[in-house]
PDB file of N, CA and C in Angstrom:
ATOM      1  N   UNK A   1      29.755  -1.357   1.833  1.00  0.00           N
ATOM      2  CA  UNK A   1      28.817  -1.926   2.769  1.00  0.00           C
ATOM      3  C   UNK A   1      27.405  -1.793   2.209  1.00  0.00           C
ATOM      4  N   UNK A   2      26.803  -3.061   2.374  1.00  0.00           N
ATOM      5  CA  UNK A   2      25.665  -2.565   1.840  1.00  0.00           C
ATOM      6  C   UNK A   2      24.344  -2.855   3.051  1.00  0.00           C
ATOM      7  N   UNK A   3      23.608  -1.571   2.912  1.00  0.00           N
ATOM      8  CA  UNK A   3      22.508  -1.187   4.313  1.00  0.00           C
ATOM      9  C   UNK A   3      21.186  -2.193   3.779  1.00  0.00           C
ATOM     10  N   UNK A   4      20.607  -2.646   4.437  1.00  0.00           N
ATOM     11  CA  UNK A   4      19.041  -3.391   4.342  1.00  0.00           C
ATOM     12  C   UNK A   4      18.154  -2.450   4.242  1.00  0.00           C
ATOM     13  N   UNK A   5      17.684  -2.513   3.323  1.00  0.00           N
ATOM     14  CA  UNK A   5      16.644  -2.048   2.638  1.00  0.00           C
ATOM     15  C   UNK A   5      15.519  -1.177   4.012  1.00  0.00           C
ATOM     16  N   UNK A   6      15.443  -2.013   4.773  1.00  0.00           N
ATOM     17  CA  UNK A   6      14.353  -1.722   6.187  1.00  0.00           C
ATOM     18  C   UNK A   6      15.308  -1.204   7.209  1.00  0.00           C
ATOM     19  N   UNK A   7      16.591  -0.481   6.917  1.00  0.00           N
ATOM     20  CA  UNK A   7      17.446  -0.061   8.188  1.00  0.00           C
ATOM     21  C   UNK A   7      17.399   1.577   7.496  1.00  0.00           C
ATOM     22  N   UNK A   8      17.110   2.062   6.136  1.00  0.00           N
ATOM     23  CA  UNK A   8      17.208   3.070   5.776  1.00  0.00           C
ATOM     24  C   UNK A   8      16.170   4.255   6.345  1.00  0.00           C
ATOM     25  N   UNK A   9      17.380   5.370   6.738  1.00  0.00           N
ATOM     26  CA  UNK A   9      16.630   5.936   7.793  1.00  0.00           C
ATOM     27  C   UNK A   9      16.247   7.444   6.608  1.00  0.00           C
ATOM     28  N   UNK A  10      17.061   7.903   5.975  1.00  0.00           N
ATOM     29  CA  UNK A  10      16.656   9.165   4.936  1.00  0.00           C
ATOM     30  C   UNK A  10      17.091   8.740   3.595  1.00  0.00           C
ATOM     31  N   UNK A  11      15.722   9.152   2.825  1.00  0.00           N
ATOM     32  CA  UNK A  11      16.495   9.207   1.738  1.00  0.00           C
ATOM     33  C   UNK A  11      16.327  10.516   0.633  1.00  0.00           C
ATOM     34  N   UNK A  12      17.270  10.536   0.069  1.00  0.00           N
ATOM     35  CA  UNK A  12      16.839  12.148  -0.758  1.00  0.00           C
ATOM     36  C   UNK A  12      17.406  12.005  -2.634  1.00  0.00           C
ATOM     37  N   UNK A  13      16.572  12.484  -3.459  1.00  0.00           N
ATOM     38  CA  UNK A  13      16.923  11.892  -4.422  1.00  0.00           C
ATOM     39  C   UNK A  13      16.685  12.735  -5.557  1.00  0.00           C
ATOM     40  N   UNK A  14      17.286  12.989  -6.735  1.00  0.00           N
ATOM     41  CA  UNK A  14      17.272  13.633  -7.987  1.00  0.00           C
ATOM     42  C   UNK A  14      15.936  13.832  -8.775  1.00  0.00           C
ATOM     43  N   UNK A  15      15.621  13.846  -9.589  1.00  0.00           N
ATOM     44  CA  UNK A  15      14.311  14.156 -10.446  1.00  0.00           C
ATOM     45  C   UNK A  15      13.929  12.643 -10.418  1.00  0.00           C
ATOM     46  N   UNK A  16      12.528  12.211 -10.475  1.00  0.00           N
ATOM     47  CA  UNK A  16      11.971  11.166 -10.176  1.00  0.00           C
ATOM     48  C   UNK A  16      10.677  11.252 -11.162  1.00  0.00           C
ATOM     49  N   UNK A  17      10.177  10.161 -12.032  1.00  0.00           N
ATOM     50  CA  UNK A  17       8.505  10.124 -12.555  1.00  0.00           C
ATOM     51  C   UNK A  17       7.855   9.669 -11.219  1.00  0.00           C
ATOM     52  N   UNK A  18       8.327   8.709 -10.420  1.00  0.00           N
ATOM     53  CA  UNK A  18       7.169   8.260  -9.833  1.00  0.00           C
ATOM     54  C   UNK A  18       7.876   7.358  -9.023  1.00  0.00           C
ATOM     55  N   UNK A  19       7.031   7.214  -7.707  1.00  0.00           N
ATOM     56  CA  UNK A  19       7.152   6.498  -6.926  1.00  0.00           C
ATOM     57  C   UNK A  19       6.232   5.048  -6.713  1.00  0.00           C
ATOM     58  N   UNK A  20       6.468   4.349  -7.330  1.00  0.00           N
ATOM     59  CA  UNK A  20       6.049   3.008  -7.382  1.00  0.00           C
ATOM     60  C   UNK A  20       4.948   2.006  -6.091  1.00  0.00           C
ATOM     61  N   UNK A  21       3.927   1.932  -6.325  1.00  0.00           N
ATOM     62  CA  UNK A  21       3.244   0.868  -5.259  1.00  0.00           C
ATOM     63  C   UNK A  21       3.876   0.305  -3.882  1.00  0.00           C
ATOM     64  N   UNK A  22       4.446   0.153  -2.546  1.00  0.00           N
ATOM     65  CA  UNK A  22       4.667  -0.733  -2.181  1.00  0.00           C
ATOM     66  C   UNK A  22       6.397  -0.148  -2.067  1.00  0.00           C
ATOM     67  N   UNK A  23       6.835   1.002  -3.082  1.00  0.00           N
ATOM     68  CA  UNK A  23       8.123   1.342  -3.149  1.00  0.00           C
ATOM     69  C   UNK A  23       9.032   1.298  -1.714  1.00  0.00           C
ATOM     70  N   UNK A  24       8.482   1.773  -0.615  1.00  0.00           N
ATOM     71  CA  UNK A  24       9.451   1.835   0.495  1.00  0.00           C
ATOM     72  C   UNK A  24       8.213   1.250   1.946  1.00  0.00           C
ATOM     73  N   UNK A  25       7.734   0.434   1.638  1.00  0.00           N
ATOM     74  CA  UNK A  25       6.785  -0.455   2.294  1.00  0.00           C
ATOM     75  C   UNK A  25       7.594  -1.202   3.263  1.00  0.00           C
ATOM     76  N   UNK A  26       6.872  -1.056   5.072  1.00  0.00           N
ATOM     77  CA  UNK A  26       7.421  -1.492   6.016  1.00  0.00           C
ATOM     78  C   UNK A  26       9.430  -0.982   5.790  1.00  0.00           C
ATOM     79  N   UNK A  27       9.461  -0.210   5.564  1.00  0.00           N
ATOM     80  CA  UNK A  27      10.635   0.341   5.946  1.00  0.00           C
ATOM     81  C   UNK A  27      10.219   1.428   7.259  1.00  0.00           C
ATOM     82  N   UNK A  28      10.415   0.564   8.192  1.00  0.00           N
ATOM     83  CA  UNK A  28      10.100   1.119   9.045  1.00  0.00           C
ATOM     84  C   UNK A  28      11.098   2.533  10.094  1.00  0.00           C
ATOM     85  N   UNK A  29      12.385   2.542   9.903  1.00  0.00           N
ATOM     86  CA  UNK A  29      12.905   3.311  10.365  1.00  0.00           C
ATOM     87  C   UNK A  29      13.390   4.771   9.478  1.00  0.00           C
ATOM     88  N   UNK A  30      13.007   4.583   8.537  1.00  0.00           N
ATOM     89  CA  UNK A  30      12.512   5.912   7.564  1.00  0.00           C
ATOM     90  C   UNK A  30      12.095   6.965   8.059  1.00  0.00           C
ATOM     91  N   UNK A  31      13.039   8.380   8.341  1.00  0.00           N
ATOM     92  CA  UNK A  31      12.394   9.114   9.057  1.00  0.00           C
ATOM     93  C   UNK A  31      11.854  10.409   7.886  1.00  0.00           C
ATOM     94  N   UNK A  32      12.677  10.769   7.288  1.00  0.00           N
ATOM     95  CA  UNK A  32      12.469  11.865   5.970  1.00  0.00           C
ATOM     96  C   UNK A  32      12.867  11.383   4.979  1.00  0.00           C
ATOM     97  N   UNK A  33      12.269  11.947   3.393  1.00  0.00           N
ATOM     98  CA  UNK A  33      12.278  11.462   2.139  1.00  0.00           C
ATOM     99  C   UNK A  33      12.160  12.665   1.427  1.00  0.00           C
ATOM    100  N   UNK A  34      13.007  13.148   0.737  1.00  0.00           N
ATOM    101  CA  UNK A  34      13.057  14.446   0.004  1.00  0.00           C
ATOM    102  C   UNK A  34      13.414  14.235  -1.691  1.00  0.00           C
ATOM    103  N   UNK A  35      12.796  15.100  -2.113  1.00  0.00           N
ATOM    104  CA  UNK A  35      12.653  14.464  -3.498  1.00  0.00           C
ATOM    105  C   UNK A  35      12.792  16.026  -4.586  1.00  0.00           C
ATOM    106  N   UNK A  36      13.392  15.752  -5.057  1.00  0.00           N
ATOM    107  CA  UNK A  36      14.208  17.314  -6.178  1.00  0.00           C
ATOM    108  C   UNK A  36      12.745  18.066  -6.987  1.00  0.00           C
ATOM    109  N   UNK A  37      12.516  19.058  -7.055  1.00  0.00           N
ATOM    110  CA  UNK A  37      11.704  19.310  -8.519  1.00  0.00           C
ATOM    111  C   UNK A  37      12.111  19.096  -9.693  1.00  0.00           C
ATOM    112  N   UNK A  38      11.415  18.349 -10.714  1.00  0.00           N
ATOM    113  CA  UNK A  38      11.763  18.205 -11.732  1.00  0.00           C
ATOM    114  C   UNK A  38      11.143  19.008 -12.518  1.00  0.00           C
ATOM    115  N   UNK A  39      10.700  20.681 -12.470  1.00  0.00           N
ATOM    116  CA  UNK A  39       9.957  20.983 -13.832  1.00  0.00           C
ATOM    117  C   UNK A  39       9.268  20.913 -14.139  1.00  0.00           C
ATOM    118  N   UNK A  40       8.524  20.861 -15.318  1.00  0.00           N
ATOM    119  CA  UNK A  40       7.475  20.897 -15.708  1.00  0.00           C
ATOM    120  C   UNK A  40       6.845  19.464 -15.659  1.00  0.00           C
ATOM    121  N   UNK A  41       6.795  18.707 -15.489  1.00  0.00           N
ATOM    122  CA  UNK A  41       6.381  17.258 -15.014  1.00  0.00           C
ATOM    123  C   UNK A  41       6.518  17.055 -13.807  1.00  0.00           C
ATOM    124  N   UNK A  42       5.269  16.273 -13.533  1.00  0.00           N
ATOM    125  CA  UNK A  42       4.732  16.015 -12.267  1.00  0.00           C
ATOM    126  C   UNK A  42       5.225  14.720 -11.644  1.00  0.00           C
ATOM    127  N   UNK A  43       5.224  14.375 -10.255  1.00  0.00           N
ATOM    128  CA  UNK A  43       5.833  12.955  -9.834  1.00  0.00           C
ATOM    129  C   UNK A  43       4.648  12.819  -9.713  1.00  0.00           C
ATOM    130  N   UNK A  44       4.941  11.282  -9.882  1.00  0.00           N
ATOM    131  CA  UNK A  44       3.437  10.177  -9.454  1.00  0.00           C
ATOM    132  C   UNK A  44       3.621   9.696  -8.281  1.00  0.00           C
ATOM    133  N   UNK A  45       2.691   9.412  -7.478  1.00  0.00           N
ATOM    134  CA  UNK A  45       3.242   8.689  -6.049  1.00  0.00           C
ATOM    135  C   UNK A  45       1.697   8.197  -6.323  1.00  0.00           C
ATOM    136  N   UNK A  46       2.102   6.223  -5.813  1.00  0.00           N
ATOM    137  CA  UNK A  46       1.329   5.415  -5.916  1.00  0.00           C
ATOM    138  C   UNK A  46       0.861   3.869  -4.696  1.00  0.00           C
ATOM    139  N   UNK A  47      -0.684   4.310  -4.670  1.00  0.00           N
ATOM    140  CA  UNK A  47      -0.838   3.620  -2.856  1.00  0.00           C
ATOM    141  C   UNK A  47       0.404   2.698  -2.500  1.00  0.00           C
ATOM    142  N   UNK A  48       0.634   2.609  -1.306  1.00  0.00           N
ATOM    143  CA  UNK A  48       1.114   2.353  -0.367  1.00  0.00           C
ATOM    144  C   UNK A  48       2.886   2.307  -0.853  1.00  0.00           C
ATOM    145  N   UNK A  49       2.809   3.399  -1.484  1.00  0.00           N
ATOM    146  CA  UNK A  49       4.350   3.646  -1.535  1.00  0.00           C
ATOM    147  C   UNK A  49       5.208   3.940   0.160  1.00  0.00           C
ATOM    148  N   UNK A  50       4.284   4.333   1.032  1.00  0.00           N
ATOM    149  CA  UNK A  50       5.210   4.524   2.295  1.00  0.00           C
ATOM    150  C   UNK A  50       4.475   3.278   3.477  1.00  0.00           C
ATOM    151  N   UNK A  51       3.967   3.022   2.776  1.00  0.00           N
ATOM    152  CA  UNK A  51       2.945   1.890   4.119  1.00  0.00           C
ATOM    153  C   UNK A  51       3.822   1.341   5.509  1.00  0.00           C
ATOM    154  N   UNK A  52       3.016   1.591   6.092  1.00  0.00           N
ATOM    155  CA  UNK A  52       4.142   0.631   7.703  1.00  0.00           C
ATOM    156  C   UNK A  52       5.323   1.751   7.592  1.00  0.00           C
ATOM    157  N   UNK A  53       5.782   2.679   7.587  1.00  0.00           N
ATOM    158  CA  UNK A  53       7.090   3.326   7.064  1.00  0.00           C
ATOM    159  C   UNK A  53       6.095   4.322   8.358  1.00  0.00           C
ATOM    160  N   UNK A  54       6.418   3.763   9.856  1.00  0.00           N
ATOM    161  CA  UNK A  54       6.072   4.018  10.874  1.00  0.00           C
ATOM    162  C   UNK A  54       6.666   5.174  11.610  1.00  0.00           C
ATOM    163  N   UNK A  55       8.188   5.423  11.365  1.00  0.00           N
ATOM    164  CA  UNK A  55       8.859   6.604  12.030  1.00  0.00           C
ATOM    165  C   UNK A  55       8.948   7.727  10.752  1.00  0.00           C
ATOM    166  N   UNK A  56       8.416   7.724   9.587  1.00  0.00           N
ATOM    167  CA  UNK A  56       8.023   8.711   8.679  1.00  0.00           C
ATOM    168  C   UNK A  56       7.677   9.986   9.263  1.00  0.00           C
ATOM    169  N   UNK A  57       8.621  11.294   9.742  1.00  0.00           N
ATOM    170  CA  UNK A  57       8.061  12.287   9.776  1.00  0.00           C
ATOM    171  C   UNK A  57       7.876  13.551   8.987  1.00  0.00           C
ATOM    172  N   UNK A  58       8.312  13.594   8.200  1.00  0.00           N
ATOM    173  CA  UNK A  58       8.447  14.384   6.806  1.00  0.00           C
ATOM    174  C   UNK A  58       8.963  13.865   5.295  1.00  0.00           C
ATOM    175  N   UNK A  59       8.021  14.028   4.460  1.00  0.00           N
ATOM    176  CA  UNK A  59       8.728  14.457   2.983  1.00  0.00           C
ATOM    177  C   UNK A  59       8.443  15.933   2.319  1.00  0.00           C
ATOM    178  N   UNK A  60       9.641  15.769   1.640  1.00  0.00           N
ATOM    179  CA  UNK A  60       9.373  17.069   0.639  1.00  0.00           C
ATOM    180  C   UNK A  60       9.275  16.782  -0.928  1.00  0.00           C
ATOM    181  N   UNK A  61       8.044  16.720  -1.252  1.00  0.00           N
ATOM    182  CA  UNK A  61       8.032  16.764  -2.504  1.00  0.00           C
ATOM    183  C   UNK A  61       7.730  17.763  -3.515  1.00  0.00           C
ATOM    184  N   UNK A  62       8.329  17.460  -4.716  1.00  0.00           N
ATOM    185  CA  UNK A  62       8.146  19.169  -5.733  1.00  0.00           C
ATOM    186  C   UNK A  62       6.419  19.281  -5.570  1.00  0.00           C
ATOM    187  N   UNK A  63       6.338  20.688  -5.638  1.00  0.00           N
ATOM    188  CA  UNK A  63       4.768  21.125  -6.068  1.00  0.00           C
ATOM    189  C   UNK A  63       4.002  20.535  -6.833  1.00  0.00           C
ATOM    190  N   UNK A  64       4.463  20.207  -8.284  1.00  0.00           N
ATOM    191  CA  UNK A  64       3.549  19.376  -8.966  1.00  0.00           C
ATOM    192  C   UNK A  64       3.453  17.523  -9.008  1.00  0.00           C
ATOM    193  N   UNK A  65       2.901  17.342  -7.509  1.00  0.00           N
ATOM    194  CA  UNK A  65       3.018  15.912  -6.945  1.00  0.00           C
ATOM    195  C   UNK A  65       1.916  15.522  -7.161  1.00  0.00           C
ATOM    196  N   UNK A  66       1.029  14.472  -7.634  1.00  0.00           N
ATOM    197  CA  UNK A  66      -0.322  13.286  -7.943  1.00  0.00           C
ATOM    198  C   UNK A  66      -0.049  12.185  -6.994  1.00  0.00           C
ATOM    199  N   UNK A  67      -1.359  12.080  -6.308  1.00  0.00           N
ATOM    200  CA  UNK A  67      -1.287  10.799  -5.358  1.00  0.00           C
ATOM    201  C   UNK A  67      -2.353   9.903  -5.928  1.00  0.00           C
ATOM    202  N   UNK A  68      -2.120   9.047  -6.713  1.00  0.00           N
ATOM    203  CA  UNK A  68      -3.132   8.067  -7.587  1.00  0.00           C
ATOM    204  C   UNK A  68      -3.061   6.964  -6.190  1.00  0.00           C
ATOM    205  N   UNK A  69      -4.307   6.421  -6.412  1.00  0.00           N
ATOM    206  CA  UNK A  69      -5.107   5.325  -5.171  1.00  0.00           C
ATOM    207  C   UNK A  69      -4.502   5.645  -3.589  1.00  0.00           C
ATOM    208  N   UNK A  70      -5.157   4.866  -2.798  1.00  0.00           N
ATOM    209  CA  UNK A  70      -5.363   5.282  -1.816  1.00  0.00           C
ATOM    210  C   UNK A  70      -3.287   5.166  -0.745  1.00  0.00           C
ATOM    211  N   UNK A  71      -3.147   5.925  -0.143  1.00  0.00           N
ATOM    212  CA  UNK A  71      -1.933   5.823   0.282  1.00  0.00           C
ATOM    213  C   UNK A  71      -1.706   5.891   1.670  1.00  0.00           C
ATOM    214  N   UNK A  72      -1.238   5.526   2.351  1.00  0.00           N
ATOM    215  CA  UNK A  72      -0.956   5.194   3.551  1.00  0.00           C
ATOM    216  C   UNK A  72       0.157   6.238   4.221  1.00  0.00           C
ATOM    217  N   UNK A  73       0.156   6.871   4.914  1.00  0.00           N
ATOM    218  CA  UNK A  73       1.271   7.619   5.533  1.00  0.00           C
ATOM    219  C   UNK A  73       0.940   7.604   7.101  1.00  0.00           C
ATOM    220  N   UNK A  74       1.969   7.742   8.112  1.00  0.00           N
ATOM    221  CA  UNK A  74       1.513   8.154   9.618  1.00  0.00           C
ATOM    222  C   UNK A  74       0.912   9.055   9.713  1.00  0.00           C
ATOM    223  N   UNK A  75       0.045   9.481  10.618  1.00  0.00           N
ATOM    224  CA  UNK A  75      -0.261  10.491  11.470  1.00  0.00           C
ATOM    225  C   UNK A  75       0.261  11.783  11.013  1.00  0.00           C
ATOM    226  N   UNK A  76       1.760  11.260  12.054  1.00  0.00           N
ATOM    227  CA  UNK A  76       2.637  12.499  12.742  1.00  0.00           C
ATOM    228  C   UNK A  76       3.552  13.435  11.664  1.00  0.00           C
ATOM    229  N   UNK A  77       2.897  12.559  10.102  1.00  0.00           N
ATOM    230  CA  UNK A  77       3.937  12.986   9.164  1.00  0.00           C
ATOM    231  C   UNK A  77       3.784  13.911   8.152  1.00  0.00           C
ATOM    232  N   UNK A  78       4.532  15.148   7.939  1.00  0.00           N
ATOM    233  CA  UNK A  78       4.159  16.305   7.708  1.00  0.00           C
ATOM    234  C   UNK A  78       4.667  15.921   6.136  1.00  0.00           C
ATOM    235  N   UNK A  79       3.864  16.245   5.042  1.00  0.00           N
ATOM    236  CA  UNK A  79       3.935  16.847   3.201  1.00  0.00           C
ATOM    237  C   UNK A  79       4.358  18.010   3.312  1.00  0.00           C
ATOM    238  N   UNK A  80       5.127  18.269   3.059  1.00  0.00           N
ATOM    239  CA  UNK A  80       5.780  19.845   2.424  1.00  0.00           C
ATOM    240  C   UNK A  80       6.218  19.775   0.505  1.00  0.00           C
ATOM    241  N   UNK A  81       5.102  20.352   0.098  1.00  0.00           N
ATOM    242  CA  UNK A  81       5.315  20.434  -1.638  1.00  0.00           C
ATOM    243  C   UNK A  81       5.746  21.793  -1.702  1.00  0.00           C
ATOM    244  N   UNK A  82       7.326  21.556  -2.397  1.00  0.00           N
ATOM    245  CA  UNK A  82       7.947  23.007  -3.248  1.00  0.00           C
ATOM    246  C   UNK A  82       8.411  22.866  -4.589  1.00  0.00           C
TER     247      UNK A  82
END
């Protein structure tokens, strides 16, 4: 079965460089996004990688996280870096 892109409600994922522009944009029923440490390299996260991503209430990203240009997140939605 395959889910629509904008119905994905968590996602959690292995070692990552970077999270791409626009990456999970208007995915709106997105509630948490958890993301592995990779080590000695840092993830990139890049504007409006979560934009409109309206029911966003937590990610966890590794400690050594970079937020290059400006990024969009809710309010209500809590960063936890480990």
């Amino acid at each position: 079965m395959i889910v629509p892109f904008f119905m994905l409600i968590f996602v959690e994922f292995g070692k990552m460089k970077d999270i791409g522009s626009g990456a999970f944009e208007n995915c709106t029923a997105l509630s948490s996004v958890k993301i592995a440490d990779h080590g000695k390299k840092s993830l990139k996260v890049y504007g409006s990688a979560f934009k409109n991503c309206t029911s966003l209430k937590k990610i966890v990203l590794p400690a050594k996280t970079n937020f290059y240009e400006e990024y969009d997140l809710p309010k209500s939605c809590r960063v936890i870096r480990r």
